[in-house]
C-alpha atoms as a PDB file:
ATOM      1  CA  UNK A   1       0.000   0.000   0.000  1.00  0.00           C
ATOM      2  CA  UNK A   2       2.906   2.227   0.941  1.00  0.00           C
ATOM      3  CA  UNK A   3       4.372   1.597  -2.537  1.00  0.00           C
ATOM      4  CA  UNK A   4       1.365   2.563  -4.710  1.00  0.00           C
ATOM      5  CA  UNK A   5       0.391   5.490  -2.261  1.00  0.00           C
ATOM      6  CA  UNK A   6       4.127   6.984  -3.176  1.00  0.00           C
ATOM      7  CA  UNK A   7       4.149   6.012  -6.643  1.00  0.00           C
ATOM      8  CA  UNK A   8       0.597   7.815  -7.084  1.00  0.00           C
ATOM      9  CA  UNK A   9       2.082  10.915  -5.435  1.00  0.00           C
ATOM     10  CA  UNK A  10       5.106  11.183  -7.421  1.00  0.00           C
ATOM     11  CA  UNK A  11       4.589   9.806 -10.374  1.00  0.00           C
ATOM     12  CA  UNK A  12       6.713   6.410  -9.649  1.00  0.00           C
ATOM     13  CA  UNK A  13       9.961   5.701 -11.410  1.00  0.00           C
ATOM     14  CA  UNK A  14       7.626   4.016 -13.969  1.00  0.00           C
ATOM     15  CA  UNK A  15       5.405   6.573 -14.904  1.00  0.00           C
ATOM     16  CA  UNK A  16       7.786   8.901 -15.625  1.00  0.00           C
ATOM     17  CA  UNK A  17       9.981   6.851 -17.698  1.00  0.00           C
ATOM     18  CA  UNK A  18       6.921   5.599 -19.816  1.00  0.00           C
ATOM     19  CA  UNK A  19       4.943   8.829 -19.978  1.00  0.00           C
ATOM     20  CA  UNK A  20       7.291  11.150 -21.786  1.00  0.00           C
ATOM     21  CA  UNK A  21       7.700   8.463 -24.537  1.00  0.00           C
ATOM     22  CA  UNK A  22       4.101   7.880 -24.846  1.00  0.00           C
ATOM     23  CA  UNK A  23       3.381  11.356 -25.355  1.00  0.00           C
ATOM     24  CA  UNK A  24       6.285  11.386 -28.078  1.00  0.00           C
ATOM     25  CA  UNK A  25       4.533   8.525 -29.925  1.00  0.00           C
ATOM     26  CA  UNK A  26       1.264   9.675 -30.118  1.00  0.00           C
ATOM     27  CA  UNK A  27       2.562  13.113 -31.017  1.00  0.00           C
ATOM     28  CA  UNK A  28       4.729  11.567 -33.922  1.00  0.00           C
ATOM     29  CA  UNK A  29       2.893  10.535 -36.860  1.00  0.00           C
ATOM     30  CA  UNK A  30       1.464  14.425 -36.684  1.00  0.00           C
ATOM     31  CA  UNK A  31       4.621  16.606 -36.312  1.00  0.00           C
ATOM     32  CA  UNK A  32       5.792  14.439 -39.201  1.00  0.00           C
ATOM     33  CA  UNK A  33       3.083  15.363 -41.102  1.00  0.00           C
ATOM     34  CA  UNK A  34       3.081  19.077 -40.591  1.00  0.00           C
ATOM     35  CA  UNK A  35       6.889  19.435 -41.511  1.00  0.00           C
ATOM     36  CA  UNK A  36       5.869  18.705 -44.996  1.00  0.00           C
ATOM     37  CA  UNK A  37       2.616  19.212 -45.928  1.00  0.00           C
ATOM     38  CA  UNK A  38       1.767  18.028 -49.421  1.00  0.00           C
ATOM     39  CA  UNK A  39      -0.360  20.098 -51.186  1.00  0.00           C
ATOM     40  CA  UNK A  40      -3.627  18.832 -53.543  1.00  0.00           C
ATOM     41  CA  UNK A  41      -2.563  19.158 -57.131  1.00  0.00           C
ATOM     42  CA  UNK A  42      -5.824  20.595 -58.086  1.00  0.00           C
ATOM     43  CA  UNK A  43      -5.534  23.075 -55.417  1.00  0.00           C
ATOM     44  CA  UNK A  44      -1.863  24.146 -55.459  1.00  0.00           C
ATOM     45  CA  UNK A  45      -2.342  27.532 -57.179  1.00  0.00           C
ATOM     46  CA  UNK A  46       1.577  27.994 -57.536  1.00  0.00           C
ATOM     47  CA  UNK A  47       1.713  25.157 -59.884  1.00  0.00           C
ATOM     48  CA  UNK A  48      -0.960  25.928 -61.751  1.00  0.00           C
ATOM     49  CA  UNK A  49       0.360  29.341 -62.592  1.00  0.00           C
ATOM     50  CA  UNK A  50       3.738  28.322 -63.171  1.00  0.00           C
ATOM     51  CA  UNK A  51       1.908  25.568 -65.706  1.00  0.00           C
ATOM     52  CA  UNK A  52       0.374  28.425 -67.203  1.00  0.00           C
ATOM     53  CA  UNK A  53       3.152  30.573 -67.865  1.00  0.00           C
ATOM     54  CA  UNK A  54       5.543  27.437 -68.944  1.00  0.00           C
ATOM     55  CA  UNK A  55       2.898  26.851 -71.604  1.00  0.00           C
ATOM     56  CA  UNK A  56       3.093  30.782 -72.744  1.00  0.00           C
ATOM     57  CA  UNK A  57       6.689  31.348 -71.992  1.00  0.00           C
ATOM     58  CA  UNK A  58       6.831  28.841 -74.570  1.00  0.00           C
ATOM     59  CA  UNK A  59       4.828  30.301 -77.103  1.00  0.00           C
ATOM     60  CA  UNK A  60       7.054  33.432 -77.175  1.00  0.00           C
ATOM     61  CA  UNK A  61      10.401  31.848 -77.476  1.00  0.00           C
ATOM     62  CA  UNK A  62      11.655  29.986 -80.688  1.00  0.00           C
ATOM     63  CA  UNK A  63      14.479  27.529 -81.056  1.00  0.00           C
ATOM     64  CA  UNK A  64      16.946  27.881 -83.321  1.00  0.00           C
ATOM     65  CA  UNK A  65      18.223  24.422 -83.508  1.00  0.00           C
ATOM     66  CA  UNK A  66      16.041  22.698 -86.083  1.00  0.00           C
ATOM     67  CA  UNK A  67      15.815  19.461 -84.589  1.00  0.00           C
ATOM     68  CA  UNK A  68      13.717  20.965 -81.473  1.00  0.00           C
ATOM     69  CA  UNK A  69      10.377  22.394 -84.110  1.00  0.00           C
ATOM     70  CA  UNK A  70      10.042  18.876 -85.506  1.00  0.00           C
ATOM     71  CA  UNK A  71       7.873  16.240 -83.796  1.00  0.00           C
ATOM     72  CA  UNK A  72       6.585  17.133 -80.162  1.00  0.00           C
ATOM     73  CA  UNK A  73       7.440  19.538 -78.405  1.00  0.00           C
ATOM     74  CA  UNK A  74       8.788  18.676 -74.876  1.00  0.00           C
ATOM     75  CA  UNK A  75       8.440  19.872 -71.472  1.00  0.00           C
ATOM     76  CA  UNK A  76      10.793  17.982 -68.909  1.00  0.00           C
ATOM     77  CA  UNK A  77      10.249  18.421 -65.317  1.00  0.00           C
ATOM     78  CA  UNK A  78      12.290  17.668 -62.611  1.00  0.00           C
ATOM     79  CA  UNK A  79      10.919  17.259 -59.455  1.00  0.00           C
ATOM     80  CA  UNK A  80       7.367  19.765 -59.414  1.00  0.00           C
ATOM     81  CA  UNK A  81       4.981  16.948 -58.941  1.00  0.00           C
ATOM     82  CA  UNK A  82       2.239  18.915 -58.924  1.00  0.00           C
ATOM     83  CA  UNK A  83       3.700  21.193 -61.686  1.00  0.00           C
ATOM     84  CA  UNK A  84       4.028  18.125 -63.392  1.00  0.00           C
ATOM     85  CA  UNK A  85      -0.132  17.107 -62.934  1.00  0.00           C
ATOM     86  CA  UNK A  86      -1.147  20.432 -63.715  1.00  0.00           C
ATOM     87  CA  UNK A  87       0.857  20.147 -67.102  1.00  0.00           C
ATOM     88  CA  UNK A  88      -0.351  17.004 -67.865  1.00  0.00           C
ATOM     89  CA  UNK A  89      -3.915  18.135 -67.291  1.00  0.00           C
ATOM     90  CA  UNK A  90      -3.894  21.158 -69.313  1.00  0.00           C
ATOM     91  CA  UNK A  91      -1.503  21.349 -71.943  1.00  0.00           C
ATOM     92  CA  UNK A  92      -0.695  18.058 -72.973  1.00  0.00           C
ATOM     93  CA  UNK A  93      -3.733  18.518 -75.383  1.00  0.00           C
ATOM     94  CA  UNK A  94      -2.394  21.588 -77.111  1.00  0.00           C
ATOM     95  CA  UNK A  95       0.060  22.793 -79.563  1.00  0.00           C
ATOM     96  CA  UNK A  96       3.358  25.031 -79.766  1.00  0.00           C
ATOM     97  CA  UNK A  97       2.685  26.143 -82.834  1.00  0.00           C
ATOM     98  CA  UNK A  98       2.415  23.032 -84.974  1.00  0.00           C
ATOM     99  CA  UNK A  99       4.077  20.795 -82.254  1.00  0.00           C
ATOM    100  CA  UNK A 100       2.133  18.887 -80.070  1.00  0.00           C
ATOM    101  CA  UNK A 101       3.194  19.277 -76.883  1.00  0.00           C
ATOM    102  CA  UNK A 102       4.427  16.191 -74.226  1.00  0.00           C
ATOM    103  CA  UNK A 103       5.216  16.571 -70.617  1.00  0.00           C
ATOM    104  CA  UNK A 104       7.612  14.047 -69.410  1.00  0.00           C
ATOM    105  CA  UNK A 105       8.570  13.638 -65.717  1.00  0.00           C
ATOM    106  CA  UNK A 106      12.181  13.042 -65.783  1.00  0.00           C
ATOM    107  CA  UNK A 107      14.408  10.739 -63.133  1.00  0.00           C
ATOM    108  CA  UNK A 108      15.955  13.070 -60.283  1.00  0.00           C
ATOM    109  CA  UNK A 109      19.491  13.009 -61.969  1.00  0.00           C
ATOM    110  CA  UNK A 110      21.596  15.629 -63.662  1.00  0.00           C
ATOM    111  CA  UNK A 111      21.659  13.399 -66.951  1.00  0.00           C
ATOM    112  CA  UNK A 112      18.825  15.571 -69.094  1.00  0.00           C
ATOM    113  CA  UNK A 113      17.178  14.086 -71.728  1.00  0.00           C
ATOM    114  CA  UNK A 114      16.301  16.352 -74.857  1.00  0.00           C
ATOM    115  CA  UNK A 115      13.930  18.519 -74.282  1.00  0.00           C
ATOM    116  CA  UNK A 116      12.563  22.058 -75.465  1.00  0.00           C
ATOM    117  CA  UNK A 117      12.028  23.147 -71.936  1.00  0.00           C
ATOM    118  CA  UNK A 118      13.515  21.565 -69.041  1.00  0.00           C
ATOM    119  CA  UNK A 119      11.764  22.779 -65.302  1.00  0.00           C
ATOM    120  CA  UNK A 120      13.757  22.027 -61.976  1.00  0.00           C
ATOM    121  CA  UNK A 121      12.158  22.495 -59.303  1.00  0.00           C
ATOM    122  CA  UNK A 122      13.441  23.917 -55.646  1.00  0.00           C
ATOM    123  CA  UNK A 123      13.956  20.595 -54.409  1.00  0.00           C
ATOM    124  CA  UNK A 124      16.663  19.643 -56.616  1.00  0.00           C
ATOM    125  CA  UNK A 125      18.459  22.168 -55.708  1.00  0.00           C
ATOM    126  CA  UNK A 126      21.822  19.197 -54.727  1.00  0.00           C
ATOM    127  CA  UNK A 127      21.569  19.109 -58.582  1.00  0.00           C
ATOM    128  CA  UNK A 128      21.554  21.873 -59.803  1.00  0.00           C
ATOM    129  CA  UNK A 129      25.467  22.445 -60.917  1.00  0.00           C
ATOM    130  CA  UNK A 130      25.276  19.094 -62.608  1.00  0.00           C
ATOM    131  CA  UNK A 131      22.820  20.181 -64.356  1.00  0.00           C
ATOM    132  CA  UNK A 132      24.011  23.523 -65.119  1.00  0.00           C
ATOM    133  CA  UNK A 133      27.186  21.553 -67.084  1.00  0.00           C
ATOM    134  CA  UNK A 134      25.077  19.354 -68.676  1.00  0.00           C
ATOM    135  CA  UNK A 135      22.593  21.553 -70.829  1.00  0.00           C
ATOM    136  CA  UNK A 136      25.393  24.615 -70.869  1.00  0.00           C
ATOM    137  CA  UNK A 137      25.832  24.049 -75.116  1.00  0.00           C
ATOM    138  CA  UNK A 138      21.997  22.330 -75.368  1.00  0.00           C
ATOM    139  CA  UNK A 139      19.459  24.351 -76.713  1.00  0.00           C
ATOM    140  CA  UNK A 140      16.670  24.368 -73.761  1.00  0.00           C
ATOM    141  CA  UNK A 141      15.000  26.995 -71.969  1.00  0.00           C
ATOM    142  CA  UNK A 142      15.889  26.263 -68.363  1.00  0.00           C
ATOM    143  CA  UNK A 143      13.254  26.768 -65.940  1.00  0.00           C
ATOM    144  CA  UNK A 144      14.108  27.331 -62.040  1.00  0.00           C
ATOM    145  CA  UNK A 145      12.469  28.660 -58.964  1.00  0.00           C
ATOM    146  CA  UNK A 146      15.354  29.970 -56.677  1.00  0.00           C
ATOM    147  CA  UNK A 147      17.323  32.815 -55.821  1.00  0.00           C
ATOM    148  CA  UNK A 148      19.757  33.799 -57.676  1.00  0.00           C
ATOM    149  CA  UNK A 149      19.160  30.916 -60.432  1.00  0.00           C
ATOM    150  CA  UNK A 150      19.734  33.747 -63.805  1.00  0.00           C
ATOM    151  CA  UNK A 151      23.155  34.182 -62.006  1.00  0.00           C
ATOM    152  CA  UNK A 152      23.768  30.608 -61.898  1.00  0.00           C
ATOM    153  CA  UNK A 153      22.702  29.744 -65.560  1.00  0.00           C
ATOM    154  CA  UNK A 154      18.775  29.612 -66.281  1.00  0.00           C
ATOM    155  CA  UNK A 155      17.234  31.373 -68.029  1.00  0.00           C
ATOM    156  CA  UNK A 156      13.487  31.801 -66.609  1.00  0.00           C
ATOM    157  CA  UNK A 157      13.397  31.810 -62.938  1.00  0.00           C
ATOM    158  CA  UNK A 158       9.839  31.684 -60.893  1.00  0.00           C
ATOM    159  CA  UNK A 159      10.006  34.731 -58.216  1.00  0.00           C
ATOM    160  CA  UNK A 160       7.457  35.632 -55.885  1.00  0.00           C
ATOM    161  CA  UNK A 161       6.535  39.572 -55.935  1.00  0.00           C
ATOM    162  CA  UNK A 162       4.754  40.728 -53.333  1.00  0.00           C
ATOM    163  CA  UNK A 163       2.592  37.213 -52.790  1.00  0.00           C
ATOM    164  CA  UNK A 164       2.419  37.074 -56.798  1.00  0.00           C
ATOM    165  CA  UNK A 165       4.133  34.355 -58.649  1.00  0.00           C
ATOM    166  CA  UNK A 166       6.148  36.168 -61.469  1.00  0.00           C
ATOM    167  CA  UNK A 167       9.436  35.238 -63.873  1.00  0.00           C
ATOM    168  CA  UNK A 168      12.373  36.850 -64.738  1.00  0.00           C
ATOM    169  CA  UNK A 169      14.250  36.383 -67.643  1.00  0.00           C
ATOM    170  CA  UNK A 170      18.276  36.104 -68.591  1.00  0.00           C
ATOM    171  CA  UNK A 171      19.244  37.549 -72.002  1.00  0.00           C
ATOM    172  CA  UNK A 172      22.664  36.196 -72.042  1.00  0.00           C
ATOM    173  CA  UNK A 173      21.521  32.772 -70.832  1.00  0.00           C
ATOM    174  CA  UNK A 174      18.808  32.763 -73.558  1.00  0.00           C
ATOM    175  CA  UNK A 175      21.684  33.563 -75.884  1.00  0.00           C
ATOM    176  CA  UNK A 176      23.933  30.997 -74.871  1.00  0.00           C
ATOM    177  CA  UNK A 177      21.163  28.642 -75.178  1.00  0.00           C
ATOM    178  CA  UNK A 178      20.440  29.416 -79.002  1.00  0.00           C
ATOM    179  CA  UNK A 179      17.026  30.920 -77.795  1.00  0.00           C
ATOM    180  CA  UNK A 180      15.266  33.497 -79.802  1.00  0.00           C
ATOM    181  CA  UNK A 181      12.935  35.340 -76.822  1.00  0.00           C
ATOM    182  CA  UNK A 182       9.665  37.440 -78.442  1.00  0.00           C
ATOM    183  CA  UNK A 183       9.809  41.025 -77.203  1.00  0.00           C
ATOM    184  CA  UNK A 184       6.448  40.745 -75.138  1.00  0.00           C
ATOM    185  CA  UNK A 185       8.147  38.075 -73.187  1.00  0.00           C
ATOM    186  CA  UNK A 186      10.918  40.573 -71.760  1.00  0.00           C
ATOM    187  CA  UNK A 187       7.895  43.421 -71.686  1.00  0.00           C
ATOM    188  CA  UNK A 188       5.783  40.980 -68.951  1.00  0.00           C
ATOM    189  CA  UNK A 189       8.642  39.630 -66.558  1.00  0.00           C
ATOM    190  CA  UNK A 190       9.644  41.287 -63.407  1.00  0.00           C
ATOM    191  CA  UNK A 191      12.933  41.685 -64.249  1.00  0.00           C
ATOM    192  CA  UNK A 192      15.372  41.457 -67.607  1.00  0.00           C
ATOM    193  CA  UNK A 193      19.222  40.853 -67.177  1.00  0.00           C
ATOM    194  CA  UNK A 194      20.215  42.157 -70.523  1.00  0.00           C
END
């Protein structure tokens, strides 16, 4: 009686040994979730816009290498999963200009595939410089969502404005790219490095 009387009026060497890691098991499975919450494809309104201005981007660029306006046009994404959805859902139907266009989600690896546009997302960032070497002489527009990504080598980057997803654009990158870019395209992003 003694025993149980102390242990309820302390706690007992038991209880607290076995409470504290209760608590962190029950409390597990949701701080695990809420470091990473996955957002609904049909509801993530940052991929859909940067869908949407991939698709017109593309309209307003041309490449010169002739290989690239034959057959399909295509749209590689790396990592963007829900970039990647929203693509597939609403463009994969359509056309740049008589090309039609397919998405393909590519392996997370620096090795690119050929591809008219090529989209890494912030994720990959690990392989980015890889990737950087690899397309340097191909003739893709390089998509990126970072700071500081025209500096490194792309040539559109996704930049949030004032809680607005916008793109800014690399002249020289375009250039080195063999990329012809429309004047309206410079005109609409947030900012130009000539």
């Amino acid at each position: 009686m003694k025993l149980a009387r102390s242990g309820s009026q302390t706690g007992g060497p038991l209880v607290r040994f076995l409470f504290p890691r209760l608590i962190i098991l029950l409390l597990a499975p949701w701080s695990i979730g809420a470091q990473a919450p996955q957002r609904e494809a049909e509801k993530d309104t940052v991929a859909i816009v940067q869908a949407s201005y991939i698709y017109n981007i593309a309209k307003l660029v041309e490449w010169r290498d002739p290989a690239l306006r034959e057959g399909n046009f295509v749209i590689g994404v790396i990592g963007g999963t829900n970039l990647y959805q929203e693509l597939i859902k609403k463009y994969a139907n359509k056309t740049i200009g008589k090309q039609p266009i397919e998405v393909r989600k590519l392996p997370r690896s620096p090795q690119v595939e050929a591809c008219n546009v090529l989209f890494v997302g912030l994720g990959e960032l690990g392989l980015m410089a890889d990737i950087y070497k690899n397309v340097a002489n191909k003739n893709i527009l390089l998509v990126t969502e970072y700071p500081g990504a025209l500096e490194d080598g792309a040539v559109v980057n996704f930049v949030n404005v004032d809680n607005t997803l916008r793109y800014e654009l690399s002249m020289p990158n375009a250039r080195k790219h063999r990329l012809e870019v429309g004047s309206t395209l410079k005109q609409l992003a947030q900012r130009v490095v000539e």
